[in-house]
N, C-alpha and C. Protein backbone atom coordinates (compact mmCIF):
# COMPACT_ATOMS: atom_id res chain seq x y z
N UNK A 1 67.18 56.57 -6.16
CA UNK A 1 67.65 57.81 -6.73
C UNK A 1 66.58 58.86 -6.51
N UNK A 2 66.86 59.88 -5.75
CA UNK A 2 65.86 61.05 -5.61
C UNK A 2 66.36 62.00 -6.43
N UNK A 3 65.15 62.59 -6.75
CA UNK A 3 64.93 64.82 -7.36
C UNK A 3 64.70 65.55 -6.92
N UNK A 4 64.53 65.09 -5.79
CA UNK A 4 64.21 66.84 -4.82
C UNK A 4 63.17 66.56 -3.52
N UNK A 5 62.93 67.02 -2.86
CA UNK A 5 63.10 67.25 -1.64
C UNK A 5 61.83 66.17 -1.47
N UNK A 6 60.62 66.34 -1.92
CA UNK A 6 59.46 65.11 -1.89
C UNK A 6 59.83 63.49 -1.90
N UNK A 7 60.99 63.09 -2.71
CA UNK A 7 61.78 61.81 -2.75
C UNK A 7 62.62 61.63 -1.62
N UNK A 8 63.17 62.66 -1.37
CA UNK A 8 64.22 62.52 0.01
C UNK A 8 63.42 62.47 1.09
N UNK A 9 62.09 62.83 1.31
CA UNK A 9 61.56 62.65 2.62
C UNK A 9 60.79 61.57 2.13
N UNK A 10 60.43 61.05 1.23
CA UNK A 10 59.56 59.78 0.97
C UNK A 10 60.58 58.66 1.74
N UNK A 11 61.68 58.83 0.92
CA UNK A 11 62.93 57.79 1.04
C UNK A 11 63.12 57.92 2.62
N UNK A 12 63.49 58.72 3.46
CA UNK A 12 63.49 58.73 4.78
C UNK A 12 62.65 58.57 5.44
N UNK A 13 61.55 58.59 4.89
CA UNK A 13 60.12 58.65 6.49
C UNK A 13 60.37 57.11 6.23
N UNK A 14 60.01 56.16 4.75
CA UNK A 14 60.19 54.74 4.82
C UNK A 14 61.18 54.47 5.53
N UNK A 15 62.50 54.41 5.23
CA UNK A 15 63.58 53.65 6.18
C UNK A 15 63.48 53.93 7.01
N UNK A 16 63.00 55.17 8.69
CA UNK A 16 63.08 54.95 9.66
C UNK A 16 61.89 53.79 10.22
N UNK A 17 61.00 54.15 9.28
CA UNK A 17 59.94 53.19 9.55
C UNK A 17 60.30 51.52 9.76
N UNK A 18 61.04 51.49 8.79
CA UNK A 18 61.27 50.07 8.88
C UNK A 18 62.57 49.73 9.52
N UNK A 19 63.66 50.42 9.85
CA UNK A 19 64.64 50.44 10.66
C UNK A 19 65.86 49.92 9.88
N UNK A 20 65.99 50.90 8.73
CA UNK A 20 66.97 50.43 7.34
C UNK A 20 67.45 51.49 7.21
N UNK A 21 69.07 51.46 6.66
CA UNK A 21 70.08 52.15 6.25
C UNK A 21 69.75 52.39 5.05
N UNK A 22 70.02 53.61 4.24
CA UNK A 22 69.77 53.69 2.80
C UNK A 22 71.04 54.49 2.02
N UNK A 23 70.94 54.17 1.05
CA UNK A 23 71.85 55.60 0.36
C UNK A 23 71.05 56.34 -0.38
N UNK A 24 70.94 57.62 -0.14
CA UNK A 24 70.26 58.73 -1.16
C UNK A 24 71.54 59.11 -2.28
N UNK A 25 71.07 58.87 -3.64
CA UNK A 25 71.80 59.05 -4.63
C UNK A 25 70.91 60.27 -5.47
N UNK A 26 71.94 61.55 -5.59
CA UNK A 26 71.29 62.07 -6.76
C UNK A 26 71.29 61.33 -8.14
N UNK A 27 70.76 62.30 -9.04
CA UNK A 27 70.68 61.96 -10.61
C UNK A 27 71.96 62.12 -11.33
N UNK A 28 72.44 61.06 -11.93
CA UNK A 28 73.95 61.56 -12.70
C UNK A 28 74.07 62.66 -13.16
N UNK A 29 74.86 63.05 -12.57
CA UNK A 29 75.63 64.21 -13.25
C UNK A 29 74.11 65.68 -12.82
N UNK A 30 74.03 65.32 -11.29
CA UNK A 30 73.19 66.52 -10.66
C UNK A 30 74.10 67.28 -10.03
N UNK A 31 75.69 67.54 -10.24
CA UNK A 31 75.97 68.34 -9.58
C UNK A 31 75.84 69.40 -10.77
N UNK A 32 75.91 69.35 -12.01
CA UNK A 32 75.83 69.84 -12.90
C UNK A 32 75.00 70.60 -13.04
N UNK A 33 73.57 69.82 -13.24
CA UNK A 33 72.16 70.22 -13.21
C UNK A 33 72.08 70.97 -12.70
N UNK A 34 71.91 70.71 -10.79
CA UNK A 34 71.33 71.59 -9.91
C UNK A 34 72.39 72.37 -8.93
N UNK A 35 73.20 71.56 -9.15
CA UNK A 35 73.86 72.49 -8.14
C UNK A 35 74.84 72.10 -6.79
N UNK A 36 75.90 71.99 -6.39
CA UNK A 36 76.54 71.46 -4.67
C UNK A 36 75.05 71.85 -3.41
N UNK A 37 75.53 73.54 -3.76
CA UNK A 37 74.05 73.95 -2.69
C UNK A 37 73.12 73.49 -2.57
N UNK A 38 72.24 73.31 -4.00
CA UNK A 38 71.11 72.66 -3.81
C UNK A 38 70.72 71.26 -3.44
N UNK A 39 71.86 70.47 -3.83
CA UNK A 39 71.67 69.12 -3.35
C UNK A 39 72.08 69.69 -1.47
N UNK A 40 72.88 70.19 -0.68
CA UNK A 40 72.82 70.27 0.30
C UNK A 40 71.90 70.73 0.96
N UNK A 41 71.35 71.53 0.58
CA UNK A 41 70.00 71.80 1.19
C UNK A 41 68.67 71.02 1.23
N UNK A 42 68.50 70.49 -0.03
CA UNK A 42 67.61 69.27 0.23
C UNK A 42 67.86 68.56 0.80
N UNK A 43 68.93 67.74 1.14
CA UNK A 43 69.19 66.86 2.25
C UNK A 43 69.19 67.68 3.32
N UNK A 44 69.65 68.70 3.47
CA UNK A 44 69.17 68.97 5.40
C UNK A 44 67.57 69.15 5.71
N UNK A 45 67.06 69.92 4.29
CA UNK A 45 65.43 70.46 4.67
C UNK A 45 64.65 68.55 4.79
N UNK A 46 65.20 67.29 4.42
CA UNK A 46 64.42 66.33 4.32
C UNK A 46 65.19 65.87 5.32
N UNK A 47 66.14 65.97 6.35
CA UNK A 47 66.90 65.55 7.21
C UNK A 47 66.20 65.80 8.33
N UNK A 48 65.45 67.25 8.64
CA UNK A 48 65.20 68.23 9.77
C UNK A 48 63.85 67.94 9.48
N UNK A 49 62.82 66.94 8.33
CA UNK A 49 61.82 66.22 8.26
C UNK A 49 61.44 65.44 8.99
N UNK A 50 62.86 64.47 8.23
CA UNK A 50 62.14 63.00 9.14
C UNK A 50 63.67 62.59 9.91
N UNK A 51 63.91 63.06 11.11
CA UNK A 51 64.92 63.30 12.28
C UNK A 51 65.19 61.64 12.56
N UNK A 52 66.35 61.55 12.73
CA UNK A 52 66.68 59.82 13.30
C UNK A 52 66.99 59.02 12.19
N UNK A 53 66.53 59.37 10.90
CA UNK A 53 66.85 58.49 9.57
C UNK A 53 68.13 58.01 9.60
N UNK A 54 68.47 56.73 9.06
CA UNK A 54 70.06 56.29 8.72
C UNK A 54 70.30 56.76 7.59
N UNK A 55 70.82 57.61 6.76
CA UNK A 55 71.30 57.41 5.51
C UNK A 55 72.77 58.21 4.94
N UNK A 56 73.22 57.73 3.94
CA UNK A 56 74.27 58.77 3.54
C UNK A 56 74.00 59.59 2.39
N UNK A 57 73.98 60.44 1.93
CA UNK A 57 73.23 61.42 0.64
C UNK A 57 74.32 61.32 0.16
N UNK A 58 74.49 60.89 -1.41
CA UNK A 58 75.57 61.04 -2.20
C UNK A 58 75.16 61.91 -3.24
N UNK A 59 76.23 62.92 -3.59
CA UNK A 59 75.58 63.87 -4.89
C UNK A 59 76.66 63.17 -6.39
N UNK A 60 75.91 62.89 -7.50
CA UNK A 60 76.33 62.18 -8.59
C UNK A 60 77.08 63.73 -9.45
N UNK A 61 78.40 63.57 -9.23
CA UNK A 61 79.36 64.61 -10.12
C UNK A 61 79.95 64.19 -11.34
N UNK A 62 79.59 63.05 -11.83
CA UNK A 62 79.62 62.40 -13.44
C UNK A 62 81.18 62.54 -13.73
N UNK A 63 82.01 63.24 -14.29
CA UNK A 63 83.19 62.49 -14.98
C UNK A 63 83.47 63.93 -14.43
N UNK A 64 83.14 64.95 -13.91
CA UNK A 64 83.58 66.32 -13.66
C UNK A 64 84.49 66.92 -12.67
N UNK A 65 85.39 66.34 -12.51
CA UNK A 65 86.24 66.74 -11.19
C UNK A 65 85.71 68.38 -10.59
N UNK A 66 85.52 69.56 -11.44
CA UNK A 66 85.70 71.06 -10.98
C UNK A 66 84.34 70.81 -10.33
N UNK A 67 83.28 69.98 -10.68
CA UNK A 67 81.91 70.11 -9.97
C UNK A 67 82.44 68.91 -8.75
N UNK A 68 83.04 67.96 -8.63
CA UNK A 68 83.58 66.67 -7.13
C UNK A 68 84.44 68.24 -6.39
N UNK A 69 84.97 69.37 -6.57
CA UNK A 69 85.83 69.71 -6.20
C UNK A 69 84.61 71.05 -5.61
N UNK A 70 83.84 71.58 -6.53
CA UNK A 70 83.14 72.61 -6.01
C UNK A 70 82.01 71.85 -4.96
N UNK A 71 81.80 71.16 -5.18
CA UNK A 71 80.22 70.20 -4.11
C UNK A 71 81.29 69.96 -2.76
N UNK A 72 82.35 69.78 -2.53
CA UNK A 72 83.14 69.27 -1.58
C UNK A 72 83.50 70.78 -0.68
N UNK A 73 83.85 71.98 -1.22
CA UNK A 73 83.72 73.20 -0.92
C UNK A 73 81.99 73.34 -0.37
N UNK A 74 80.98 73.17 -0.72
CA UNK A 74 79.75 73.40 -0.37
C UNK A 74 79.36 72.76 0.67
N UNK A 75 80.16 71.33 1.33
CA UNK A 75 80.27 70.63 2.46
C UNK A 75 79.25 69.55 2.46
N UNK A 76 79.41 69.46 1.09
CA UNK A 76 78.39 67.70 0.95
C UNK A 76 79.18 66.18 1.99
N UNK A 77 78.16 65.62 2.14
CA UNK A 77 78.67 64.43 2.81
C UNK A 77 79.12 63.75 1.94
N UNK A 78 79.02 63.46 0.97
CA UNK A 78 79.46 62.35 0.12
C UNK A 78 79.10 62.84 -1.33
N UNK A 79 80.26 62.32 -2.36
CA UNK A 79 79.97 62.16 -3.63
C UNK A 79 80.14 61.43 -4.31
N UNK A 80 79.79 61.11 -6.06
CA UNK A 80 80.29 60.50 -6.71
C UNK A 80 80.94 61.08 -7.56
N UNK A 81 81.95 60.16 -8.22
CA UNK A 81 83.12 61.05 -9.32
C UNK A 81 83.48 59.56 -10.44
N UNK A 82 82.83 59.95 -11.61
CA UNK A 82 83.17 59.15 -13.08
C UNK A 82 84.81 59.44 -13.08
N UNK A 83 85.85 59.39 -12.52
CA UNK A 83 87.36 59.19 -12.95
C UNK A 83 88.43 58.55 -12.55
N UNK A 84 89.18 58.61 -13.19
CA UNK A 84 89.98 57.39 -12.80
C UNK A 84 91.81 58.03 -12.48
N UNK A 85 92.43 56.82 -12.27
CA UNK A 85 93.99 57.42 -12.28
C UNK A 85 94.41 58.77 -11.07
N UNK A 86 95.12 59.54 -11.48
CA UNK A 86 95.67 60.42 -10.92
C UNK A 86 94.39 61.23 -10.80
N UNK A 87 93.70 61.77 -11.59
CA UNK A 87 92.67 62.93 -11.25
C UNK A 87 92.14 62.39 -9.99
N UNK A 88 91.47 60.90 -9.95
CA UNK A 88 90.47 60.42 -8.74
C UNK A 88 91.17 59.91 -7.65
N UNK A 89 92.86 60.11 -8.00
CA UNK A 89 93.29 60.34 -6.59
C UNK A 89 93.85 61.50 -5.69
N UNK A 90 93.52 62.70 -7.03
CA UNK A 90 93.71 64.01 -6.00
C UNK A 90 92.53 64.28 -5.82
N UNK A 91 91.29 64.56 -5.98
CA UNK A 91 89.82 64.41 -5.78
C UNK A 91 90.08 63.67 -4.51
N UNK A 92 90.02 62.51 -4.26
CA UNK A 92 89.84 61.28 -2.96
C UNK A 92 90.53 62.32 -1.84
N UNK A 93 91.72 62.91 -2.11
CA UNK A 93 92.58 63.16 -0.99
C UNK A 93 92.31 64.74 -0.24
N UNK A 94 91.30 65.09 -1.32
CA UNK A 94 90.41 66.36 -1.39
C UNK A 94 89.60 66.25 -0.45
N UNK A 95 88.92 65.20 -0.98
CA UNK A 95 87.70 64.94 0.01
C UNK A 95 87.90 64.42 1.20
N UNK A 96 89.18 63.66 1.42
CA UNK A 96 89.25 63.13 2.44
C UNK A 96 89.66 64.08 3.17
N UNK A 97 90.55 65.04 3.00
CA UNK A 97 90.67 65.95 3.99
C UNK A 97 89.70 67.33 4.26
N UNK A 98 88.71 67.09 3.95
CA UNK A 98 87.49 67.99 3.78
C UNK A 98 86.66 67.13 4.90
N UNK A 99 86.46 65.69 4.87
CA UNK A 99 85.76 65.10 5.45
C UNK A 99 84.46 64.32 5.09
N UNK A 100 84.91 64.22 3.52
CA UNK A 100 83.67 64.53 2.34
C UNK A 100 84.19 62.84 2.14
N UNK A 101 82.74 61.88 1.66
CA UNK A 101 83.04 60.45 1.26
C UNK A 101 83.35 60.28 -0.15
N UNK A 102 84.07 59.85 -0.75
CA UNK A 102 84.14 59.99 -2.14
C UNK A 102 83.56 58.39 -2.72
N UNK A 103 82.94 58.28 -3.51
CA UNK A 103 81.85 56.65 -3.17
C UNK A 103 81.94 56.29 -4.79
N UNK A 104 81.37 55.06 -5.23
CA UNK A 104 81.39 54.88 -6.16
C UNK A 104 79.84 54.00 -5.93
N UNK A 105 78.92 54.63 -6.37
CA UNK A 105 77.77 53.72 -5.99
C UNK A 105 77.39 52.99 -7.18
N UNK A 106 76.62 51.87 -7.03
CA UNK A 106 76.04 50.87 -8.21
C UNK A 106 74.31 50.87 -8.11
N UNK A 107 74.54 51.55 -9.55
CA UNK A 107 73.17 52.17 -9.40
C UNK A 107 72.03 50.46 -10.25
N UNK A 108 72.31 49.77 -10.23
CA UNK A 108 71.54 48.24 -10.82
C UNK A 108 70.65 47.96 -10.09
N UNK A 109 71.02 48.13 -8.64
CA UNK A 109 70.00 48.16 -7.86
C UNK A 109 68.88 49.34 -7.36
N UNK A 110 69.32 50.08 -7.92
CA UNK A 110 68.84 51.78 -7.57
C UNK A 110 66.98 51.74 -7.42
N UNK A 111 66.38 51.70 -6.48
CA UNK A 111 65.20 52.44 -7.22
C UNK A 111 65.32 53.71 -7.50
N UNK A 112 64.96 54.27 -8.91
CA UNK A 112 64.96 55.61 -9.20
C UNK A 112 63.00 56.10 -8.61
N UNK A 113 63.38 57.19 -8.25
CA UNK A 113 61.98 57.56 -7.66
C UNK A 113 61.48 58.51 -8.76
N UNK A 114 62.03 58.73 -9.78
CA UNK A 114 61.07 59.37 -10.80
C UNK A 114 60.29 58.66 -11.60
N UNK A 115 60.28 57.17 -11.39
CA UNK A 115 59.82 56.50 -12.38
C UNK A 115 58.33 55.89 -11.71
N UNK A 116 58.07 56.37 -10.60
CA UNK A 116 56.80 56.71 -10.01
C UNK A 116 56.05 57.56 -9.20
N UNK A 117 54.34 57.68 -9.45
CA UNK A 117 54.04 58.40 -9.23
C UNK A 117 53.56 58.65 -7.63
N UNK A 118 54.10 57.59 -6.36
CA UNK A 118 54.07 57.49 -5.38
C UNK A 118 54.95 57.07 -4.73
N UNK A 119 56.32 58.33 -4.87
CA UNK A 119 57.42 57.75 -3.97
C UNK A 119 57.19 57.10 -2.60
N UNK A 120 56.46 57.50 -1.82
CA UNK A 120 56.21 57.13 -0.33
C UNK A 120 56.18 55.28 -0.69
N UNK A 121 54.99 54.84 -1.82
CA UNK A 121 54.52 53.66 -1.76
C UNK A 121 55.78 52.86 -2.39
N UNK A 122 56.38 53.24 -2.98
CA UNK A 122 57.72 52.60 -3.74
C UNK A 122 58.44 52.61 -2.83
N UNK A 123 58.85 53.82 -1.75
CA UNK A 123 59.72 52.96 -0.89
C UNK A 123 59.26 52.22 0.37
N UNK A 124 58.59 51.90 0.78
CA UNK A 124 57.72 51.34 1.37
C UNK A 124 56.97 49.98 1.09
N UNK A 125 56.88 49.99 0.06
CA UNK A 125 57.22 48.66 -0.98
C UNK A 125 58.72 47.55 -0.60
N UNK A 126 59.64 48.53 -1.18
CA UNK A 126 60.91 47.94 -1.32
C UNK A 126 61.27 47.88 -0.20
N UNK A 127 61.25 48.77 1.07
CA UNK A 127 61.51 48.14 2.37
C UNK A 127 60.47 47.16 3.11
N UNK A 128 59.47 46.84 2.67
CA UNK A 128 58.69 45.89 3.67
C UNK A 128 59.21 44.35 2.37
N UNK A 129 59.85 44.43 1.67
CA UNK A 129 60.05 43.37 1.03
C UNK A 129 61.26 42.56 1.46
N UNK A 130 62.13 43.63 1.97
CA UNK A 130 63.56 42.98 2.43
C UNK A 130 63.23 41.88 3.20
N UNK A 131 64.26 41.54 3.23
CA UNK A 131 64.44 39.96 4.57
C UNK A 131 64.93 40.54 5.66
N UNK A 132 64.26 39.87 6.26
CA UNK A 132 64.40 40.17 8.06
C UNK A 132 64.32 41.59 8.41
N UNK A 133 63.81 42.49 7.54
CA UNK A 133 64.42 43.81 7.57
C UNK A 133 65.32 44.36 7.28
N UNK A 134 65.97 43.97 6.80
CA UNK A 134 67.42 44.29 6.31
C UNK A 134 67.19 44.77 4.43
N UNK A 135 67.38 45.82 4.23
CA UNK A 135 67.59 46.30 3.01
C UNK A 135 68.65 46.52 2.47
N UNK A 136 68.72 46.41 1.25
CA UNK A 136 70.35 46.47 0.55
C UNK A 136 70.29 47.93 0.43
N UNK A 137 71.90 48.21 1.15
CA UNK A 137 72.35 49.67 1.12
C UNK A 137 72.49 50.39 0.15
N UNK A 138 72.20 49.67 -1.17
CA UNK A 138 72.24 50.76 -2.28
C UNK A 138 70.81 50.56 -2.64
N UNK A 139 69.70 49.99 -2.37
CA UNK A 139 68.69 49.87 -2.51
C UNK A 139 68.33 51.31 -3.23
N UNK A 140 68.28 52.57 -2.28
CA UNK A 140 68.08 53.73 -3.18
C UNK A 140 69.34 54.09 -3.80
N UNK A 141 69.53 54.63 -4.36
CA UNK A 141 70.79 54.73 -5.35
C UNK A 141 70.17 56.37 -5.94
């Protein structure tokens, strides 16, 4: 789980390094917080960092459809959405025709990167630990 732009390039310089797929997960309910824009821009300014990275950036839109609906207008790659039933299947069909991933990530495995004071070494850590190289895709969350 990254906060801003220092976590997203921590999280990317590690996985190209080690040759691992990741998911960048904002903070629940950061579309709220910060913003569609701002999560898009940190992912391109940490994208146009560390060039060649695998990952998918998901922005966490908590139970809020008008923020899954405004972040999808802002041209995020992917989000998350707390709902269920009919709302999270006009949302899905939103996004899908936008081109936008609509995801449900499991954050159990998440490293959250605020909970240290050397993102680089935390992920770098957690990817030289995997097997064979291979890291679990929600690893960042």
């Amino acid at each position: 789980m990254i906060h801003g732009l220092g976590d997203a390039v921590a999280a990317l310089g590690a996985a190209r390094r080690h040759g691992v797929p990741l998911l960048l997960l904002s903070a629940p309910g950061a579309a709220r917080a910060a913003g569609a824009a701002w999560w898009r821009e940190v992912i391109a300014q940490a994208r146009a960092a560390v060039p060649g990275a695998d990952a998918t950036a998901v922005l966490d839109c908590a139970g809020e459809p008008g923020m899954a609906l405004a972040a999808i207008r802002e041209g995020v790659e992917a989000i998350a959405l707390d709902a269920g039933g009919d709302t999270r299947a006009r949302i899905a069909d939103i996004a899908r025709q936008a081109g936008v991933a609509l995801v449900s990530p499991d954050r159990d495995d998440a490293l959250d990167l605020a909970a240290t004071d050397d993102p680089q070494a935390a992920c770098e850590k957690l990817f030289a630990s995997a097997p064979d190289g291979v890291a679990n895709g929600r690893a960042l969350g």
